[in-house]
N, C-alpha and C. Protein backbone atom coordinates (compact mmCIF):
# COMPACT_ATOMS: atom_id res chain seq x y z
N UNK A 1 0.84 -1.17 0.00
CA UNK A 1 0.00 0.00 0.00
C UNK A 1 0.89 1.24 0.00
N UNK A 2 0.68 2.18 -0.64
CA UNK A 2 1.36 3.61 -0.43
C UNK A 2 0.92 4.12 0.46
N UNK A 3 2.35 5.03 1.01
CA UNK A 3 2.06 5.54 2.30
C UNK A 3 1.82 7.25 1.29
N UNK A 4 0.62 7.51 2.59
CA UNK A 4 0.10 8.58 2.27
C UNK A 4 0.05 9.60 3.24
N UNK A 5 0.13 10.85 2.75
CA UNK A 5 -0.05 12.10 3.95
C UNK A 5 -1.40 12.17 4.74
N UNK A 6 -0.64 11.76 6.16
CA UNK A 6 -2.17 11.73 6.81
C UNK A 6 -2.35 12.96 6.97
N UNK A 7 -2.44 13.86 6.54
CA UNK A 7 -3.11 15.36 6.44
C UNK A 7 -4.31 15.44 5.23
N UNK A 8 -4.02 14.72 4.23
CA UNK A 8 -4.81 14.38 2.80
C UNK A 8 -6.08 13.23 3.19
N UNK A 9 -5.63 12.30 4.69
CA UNK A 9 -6.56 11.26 4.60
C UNK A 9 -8.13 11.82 5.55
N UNK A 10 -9.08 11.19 5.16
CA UNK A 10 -9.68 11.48 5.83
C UNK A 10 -10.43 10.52 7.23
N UNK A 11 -11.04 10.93 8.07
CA UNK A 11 -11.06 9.76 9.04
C UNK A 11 -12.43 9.04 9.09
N UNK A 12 -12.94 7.95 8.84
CA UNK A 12 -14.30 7.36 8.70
C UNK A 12 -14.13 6.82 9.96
N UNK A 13 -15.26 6.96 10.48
CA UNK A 13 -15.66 6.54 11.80
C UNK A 13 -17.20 5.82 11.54
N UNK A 14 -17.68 4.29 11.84
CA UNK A 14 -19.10 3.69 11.56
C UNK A 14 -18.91 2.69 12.37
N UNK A 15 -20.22 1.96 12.32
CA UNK A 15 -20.43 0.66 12.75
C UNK A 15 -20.52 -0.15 12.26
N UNK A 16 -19.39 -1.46 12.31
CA UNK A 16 -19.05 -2.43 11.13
C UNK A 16 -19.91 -3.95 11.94
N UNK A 17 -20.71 -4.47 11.38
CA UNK A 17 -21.53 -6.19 11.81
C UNK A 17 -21.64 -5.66 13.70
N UNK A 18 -21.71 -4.35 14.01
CA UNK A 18 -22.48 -4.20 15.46
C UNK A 18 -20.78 -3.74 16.33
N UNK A 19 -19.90 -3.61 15.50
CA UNK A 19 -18.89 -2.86 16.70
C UNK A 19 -18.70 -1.47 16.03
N UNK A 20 -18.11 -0.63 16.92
CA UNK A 20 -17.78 0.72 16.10
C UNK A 20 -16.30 0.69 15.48
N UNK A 21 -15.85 1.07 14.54
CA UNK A 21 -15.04 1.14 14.09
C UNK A 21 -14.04 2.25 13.15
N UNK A 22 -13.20 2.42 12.87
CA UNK A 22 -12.76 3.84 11.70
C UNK A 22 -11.13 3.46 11.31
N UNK A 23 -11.32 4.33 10.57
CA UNK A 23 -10.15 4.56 9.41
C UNK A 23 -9.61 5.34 8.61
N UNK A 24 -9.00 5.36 8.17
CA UNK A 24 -8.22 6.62 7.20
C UNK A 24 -8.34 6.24 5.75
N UNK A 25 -8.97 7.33 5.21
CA UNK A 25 -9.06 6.84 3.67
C UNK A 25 -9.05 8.17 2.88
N UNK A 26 -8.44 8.59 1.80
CA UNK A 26 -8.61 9.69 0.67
C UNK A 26 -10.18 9.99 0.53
N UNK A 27 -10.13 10.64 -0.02
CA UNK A 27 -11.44 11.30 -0.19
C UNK A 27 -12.56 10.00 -1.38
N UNK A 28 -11.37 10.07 -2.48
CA UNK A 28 -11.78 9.32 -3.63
C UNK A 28 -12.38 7.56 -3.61
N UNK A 29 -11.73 7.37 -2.11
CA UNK A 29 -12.06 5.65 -1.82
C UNK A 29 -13.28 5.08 -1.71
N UNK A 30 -13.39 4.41 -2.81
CA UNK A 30 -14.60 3.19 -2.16
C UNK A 30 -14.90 2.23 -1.07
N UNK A 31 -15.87 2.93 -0.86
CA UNK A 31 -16.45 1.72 0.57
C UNK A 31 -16.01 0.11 0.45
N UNK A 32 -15.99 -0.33 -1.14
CA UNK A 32 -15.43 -1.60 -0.87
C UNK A 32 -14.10 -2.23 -0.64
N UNK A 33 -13.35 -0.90 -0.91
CA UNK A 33 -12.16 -1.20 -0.46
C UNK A 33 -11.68 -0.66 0.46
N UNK A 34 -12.04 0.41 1.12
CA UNK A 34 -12.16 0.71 2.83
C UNK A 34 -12.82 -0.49 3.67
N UNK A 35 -13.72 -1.01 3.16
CA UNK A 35 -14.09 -2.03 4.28
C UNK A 35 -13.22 -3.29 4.24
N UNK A 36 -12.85 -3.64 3.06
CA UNK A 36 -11.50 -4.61 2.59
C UNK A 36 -10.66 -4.56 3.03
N UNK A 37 -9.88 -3.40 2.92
CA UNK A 37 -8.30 -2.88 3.26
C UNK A 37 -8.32 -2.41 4.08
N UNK A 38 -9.27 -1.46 4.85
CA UNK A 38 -8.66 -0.33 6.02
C UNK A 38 -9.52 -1.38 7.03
N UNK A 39 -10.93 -2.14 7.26
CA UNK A 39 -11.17 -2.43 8.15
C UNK A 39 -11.22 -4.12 8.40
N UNK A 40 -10.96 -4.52 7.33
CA UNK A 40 -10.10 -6.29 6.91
C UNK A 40 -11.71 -7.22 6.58
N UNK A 41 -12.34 -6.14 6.44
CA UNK A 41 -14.08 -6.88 6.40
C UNK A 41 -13.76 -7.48 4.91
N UNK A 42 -13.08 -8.82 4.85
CA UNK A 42 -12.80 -8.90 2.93
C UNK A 42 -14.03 -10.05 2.31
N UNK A 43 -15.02 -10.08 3.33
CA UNK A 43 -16.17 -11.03 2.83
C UNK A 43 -17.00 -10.06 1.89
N UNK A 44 -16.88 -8.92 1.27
CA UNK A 44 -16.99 -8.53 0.76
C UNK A 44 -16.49 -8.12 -0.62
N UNK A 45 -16.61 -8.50 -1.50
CA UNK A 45 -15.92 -9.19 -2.52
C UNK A 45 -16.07 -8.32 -3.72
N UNK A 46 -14.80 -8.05 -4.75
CA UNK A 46 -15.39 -7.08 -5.84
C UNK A 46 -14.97 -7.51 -7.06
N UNK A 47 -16.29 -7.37 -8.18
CA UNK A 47 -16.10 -8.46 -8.94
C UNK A 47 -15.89 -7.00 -10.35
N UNK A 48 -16.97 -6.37 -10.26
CA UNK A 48 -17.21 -5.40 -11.53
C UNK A 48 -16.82 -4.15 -11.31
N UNK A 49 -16.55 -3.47 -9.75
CA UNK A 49 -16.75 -2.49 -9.82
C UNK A 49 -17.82 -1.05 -10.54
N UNK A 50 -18.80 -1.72 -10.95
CA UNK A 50 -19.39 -0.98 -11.86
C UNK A 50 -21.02 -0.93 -11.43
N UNK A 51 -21.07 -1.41 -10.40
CA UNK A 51 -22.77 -1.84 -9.46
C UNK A 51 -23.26 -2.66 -10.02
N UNK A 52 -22.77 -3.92 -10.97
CA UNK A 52 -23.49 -4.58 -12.10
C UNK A 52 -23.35 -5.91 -11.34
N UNK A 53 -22.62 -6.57 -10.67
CA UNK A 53 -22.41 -7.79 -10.48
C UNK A 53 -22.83 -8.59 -8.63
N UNK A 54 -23.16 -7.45 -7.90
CA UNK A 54 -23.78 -7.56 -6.68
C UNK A 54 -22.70 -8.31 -5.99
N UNK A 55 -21.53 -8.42 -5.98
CA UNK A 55 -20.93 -9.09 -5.64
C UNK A 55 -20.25 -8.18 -3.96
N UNK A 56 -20.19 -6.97 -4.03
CA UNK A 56 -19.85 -6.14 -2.88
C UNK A 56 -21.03 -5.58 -2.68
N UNK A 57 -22.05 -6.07 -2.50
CA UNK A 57 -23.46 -5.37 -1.88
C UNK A 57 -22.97 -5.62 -0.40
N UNK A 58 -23.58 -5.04 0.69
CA UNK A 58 -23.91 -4.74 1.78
C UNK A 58 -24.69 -3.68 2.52
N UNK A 59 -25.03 -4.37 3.69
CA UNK A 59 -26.74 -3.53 4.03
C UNK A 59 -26.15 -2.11 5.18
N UNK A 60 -26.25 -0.85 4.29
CA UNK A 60 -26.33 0.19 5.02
C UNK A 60 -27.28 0.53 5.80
N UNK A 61 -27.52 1.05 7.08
CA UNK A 61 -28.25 0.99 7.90
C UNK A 61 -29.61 0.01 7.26
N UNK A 62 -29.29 -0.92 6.93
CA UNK A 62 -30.35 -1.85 7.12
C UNK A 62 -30.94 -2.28 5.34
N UNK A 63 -30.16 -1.11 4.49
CA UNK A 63 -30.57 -1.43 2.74
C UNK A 63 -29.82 -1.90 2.36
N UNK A 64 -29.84 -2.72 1.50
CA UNK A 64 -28.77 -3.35 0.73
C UNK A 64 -28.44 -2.51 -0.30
N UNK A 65 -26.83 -2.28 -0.45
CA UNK A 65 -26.21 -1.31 -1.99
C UNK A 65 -24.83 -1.97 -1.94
N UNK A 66 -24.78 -1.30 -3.06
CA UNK A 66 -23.61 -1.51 -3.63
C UNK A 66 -22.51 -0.91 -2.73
N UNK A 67 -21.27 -1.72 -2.41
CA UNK A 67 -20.21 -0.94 -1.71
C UNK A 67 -19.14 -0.40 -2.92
N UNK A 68 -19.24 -0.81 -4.11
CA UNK A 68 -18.54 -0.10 -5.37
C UNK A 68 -18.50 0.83 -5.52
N UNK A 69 -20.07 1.33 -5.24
CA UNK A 69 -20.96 2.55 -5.98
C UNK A 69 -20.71 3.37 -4.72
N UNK A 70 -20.02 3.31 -3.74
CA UNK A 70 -20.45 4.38 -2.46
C UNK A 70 -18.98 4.95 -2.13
N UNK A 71 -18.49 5.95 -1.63
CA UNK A 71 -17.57 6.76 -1.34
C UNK A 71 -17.40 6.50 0.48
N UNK A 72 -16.15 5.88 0.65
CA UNK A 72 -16.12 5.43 2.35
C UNK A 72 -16.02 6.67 2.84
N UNK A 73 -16.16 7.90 2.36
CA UNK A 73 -16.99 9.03 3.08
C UNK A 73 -18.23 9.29 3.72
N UNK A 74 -18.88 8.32 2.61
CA UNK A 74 -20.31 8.71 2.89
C UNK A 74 -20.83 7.92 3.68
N UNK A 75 -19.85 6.55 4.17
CA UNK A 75 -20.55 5.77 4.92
C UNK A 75 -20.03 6.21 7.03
N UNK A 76 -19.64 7.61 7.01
CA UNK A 76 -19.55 8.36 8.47
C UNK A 76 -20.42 8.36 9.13
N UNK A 77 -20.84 7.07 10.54
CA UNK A 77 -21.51 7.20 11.67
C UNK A 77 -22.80 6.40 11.28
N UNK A 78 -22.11 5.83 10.25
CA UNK A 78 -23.42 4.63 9.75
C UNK A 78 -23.34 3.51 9.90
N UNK A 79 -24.48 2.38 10.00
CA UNK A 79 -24.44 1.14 10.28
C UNK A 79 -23.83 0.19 8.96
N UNK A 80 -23.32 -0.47 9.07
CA UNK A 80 -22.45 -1.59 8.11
C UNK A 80 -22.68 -2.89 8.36
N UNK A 81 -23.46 -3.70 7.59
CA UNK A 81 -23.74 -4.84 7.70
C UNK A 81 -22.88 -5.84 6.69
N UNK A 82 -22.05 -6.46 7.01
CA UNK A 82 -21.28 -6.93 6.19
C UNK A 82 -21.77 -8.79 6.53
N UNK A 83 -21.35 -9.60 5.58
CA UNK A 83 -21.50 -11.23 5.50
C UNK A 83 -20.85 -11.98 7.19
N UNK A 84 -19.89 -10.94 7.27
CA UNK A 84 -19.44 -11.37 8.34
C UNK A 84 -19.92 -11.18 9.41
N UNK A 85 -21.02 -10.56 9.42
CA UNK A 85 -21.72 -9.84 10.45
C UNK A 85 -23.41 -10.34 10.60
N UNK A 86 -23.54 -11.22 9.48
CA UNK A 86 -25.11 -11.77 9.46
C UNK A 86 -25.79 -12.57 9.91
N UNK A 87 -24.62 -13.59 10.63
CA UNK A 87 -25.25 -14.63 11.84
C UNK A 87 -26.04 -13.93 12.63
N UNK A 88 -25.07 -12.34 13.17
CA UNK A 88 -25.45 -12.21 14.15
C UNK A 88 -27.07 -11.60 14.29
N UNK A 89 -27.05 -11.39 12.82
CA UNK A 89 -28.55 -10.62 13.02
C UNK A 89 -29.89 -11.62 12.68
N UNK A 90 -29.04 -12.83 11.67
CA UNK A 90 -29.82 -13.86 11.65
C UNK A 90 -29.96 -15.00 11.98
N UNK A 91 -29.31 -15.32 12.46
CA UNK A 91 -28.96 -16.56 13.76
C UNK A 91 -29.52 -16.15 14.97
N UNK A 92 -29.84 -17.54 15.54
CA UNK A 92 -30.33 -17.33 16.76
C UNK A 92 -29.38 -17.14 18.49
N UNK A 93 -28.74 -17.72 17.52
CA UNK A 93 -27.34 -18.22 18.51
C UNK A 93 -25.90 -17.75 18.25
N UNK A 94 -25.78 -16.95 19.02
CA UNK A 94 -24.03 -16.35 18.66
C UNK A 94 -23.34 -17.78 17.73
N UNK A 95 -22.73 -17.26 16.63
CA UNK A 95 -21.65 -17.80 15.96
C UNK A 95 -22.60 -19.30 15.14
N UNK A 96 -23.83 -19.34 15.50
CA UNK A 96 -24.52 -20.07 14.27
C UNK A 96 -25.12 -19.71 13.10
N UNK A 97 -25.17 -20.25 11.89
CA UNK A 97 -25.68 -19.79 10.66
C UNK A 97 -26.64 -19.00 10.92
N UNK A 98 -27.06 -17.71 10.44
CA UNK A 98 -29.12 -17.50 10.15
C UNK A 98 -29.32 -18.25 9.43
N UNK A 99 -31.30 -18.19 9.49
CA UNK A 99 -32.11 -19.18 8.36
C UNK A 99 -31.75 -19.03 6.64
N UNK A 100 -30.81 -17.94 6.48
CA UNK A 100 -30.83 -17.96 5.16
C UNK A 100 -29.51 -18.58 5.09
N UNK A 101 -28.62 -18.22 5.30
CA UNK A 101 -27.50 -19.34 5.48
C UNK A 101 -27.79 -20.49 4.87
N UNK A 102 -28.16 -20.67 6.29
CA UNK A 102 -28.58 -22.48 6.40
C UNK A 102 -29.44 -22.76 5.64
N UNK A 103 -30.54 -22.03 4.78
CA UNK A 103 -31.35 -22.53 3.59
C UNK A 103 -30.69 -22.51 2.68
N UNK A 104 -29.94 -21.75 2.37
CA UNK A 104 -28.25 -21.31 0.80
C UNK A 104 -27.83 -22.73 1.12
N UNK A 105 -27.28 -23.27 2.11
CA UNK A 105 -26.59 -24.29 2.19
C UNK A 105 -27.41 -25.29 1.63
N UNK A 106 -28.72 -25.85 2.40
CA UNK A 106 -29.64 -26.69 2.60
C UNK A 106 -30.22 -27.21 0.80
N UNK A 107 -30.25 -26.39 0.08
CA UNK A 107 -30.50 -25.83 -1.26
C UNK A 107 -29.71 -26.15 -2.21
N UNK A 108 -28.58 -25.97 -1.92
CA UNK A 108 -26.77 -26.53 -2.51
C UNK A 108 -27.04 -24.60 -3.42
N UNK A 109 -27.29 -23.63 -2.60
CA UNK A 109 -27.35 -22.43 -3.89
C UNK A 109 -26.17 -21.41 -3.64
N UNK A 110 -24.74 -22.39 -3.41
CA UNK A 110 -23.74 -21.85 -3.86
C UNK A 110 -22.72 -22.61 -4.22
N UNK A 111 -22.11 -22.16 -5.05
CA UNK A 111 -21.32 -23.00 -5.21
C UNK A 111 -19.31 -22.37 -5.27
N UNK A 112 -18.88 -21.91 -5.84
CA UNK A 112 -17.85 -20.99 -5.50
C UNK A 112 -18.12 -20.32 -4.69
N UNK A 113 -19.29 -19.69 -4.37
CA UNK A 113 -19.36 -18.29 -2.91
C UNK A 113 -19.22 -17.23 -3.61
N UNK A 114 -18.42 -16.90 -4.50
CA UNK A 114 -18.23 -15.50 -4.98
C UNK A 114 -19.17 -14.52 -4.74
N UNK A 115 -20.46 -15.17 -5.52
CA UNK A 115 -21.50 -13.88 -5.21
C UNK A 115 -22.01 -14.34 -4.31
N UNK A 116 -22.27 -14.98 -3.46
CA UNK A 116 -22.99 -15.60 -2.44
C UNK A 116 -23.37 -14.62 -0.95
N UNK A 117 -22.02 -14.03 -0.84
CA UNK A 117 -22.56 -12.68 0.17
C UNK A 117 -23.35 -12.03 0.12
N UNK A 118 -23.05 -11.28 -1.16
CA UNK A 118 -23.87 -10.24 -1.37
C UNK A 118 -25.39 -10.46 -1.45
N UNK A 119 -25.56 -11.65 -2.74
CA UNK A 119 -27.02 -12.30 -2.67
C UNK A 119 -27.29 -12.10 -1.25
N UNK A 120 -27.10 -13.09 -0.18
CA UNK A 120 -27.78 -13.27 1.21
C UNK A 120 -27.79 -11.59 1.75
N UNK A 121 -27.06 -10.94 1.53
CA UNK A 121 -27.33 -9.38 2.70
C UNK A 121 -28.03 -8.86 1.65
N UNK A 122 -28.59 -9.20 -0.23
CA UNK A 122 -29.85 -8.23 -0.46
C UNK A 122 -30.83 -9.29 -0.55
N UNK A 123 -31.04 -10.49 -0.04
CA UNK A 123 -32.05 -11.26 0.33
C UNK A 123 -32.78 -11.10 1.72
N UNK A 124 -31.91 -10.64 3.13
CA UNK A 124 -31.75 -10.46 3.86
C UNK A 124 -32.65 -8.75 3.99
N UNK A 125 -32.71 -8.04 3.10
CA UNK A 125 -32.89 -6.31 2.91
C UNK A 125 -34.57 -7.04 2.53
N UNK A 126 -34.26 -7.70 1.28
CA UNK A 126 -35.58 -7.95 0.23
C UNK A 126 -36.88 -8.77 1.29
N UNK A 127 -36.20 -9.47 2.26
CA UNK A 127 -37.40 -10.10 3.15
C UNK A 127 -37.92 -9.37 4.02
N UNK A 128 -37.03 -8.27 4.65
CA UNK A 128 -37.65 -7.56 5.28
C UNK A 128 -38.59 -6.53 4.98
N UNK A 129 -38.54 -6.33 3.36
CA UNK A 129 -39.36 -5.54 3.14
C UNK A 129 -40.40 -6.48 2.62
N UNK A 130 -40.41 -7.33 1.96
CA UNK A 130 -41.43 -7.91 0.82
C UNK A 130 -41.74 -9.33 2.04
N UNK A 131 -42.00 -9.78 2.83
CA UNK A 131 -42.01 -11.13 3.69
C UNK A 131 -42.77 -12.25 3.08
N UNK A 132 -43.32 -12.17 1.96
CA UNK A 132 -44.20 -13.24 1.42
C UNK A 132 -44.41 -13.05 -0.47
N UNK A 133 -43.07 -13.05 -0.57
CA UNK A 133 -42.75 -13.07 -1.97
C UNK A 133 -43.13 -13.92 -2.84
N UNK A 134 -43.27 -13.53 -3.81
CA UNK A 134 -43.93 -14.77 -5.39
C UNK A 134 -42.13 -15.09 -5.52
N UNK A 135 -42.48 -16.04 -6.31
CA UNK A 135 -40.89 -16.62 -7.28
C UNK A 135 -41.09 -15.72 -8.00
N UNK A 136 -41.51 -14.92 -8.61
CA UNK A 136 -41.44 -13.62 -9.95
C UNK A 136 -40.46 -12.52 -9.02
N UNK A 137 -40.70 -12.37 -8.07
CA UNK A 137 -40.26 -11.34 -7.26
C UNK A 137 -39.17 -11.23 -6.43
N UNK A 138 -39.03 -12.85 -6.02
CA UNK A 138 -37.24 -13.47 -6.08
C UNK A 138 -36.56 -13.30 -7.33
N UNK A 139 -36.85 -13.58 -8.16
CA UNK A 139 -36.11 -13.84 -9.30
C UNK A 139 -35.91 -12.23 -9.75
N UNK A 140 -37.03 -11.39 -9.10
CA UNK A 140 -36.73 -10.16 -10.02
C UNK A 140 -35.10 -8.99 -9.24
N UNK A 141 -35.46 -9.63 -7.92
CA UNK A 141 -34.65 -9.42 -6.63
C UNK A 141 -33.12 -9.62 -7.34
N UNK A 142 -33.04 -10.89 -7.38
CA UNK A 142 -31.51 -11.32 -7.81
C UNK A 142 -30.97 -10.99 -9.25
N UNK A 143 -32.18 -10.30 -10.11
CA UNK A 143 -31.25 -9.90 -11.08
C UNK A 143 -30.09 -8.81 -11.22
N UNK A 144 -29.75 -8.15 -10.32
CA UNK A 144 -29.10 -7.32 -9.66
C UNK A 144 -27.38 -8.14 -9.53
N UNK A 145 -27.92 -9.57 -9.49
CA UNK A 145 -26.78 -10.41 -8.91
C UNK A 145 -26.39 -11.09 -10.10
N UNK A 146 -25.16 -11.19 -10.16
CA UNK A 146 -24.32 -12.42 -11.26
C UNK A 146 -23.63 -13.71 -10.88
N UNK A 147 -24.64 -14.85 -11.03
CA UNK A 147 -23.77 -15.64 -10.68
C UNK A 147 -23.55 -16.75 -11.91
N UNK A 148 -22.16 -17.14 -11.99
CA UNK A 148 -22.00 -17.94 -13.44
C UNK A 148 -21.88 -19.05 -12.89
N UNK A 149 -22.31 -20.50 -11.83
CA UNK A 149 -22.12 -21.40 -11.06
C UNK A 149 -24.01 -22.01 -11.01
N UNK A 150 -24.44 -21.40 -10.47
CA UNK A 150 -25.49 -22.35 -9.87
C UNK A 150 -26.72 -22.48 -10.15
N UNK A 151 -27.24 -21.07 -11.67
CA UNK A 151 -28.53 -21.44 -11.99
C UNK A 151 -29.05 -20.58 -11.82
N UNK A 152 -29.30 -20.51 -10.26
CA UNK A 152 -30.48 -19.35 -9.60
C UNK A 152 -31.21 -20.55 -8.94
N UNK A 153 -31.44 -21.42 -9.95
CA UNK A 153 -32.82 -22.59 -8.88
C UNK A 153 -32.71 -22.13 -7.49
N UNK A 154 -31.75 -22.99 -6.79
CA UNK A 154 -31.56 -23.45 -5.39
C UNK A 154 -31.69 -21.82 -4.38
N UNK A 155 -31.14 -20.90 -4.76
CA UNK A 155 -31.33 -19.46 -4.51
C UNK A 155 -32.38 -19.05 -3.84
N UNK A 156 -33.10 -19.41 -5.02
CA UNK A 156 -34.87 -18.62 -5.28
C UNK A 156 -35.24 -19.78 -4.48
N UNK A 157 -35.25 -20.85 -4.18
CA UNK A 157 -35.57 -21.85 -3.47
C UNK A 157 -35.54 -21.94 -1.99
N UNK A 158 -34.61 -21.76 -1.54
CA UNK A 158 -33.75 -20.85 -0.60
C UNK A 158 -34.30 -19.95 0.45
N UNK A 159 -34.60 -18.62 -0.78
CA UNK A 159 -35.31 -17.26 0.03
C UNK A 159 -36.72 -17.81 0.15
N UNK A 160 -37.40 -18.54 -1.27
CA UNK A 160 -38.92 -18.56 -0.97
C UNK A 160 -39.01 -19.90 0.72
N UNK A 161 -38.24 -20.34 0.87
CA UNK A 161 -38.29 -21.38 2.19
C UNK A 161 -38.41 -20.82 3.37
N UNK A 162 -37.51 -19.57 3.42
CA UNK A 162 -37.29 -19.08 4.24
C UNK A 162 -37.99 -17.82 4.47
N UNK A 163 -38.42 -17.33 3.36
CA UNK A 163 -39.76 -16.31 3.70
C UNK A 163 -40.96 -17.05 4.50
N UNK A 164 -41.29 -18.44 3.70
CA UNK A 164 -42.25 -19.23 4.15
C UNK A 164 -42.62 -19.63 5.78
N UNK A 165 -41.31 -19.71 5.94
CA UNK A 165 -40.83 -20.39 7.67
C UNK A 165 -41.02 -19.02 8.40
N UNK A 166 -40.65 -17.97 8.09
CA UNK A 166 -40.79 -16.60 8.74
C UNK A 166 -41.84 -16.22 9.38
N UNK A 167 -43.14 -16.54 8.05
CA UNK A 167 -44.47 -16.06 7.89
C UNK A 167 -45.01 -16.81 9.20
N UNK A 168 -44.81 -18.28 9.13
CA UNK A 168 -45.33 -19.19 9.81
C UNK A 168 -44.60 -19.05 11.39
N UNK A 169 -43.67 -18.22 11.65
CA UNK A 169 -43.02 -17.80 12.67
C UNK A 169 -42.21 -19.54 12.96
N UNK A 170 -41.38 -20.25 12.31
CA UNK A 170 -40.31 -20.78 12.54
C UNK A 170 -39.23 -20.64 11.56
N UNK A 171 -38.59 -21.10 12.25
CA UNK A 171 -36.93 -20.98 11.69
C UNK A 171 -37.21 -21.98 10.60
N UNK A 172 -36.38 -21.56 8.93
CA UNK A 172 -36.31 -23.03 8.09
C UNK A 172 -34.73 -23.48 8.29
């Protein structure tokens, strides 16, 4: 990494998967590589840089976006939900899978992982808003996402299980 004039850097201060955290970054830096490099969050993954491939999505105070598309300026005194951080909000149990996890798994709807983060933290955004989704509306969800591995089947299979189990108030 080049060393840089910390007079030029600027200081991000947020909340990364529920701790507070900060860093030094240029003005010009992307959130996905401030959360990569300055705060080691590297489950966040960058495939296109270009907001096309969903592969560095993560849920700002609670929405899912693009961390490509965002300036680690703009993310000052804000919540950061990163892959590494989603047990905790969807699991029941410190350091166990959430239901979507464990339905991704259950499903076989990954297979390299590459995009696999990102999918689950805007599946994770998409249930909370939509809780009783059609398959038209999964599928319309993940087009956002690129994955060259697994189809989509098991995915869409996946979220609709786990919307299902929600509704019905159990865990799938």
């Amino acid at each position: 990494m080049r060393h840089y004039d910390r007079d030029r850097l600027h200081r991000v201060a947020l909340t990364l998967n529920g701790m507070p955290r900060e860093g030094h970054c240029e003005s010009r830096t992307l959130l996905s590589d401030f959360l990569r490099h300055a705060l080691g969050a590297t489950g966040v993954h960058v495939g296109c840089e270009h907001g096309v491939c969903g592969a560095c999505t993560v849920l700002i105070d609670g929405v899912a976006q693009r961390s490509c598309l965002a300036l680690a300026v703009s993310a000052e005194a804000r919540d950061i939900r990163t892959i590494e951080g989603l047990a905790a909000i969807e699991g029941p149990i410190e350091g166990e899978l959430g239901d979507l996890q464990s339905a991704f798994r259950r499903h076989h709807a990954l297979q390299c992982g590459f995009c696999t983060a990102g999918m689950l933290l805007s599946a994770t955004d998409f249930l909370r808003r939509v809780p009783a989704p059609s398959e038209a509306q999964v599928r319309e969800m993940l087009s956002g996402h690129l994955c060259r591995c697994t189809g989509y089947t098991g995915i869409v299979q996946a979220v609709l299980e786990v919307a299902a189990a929600r509704r019905e108030g159990r865990r799938a």
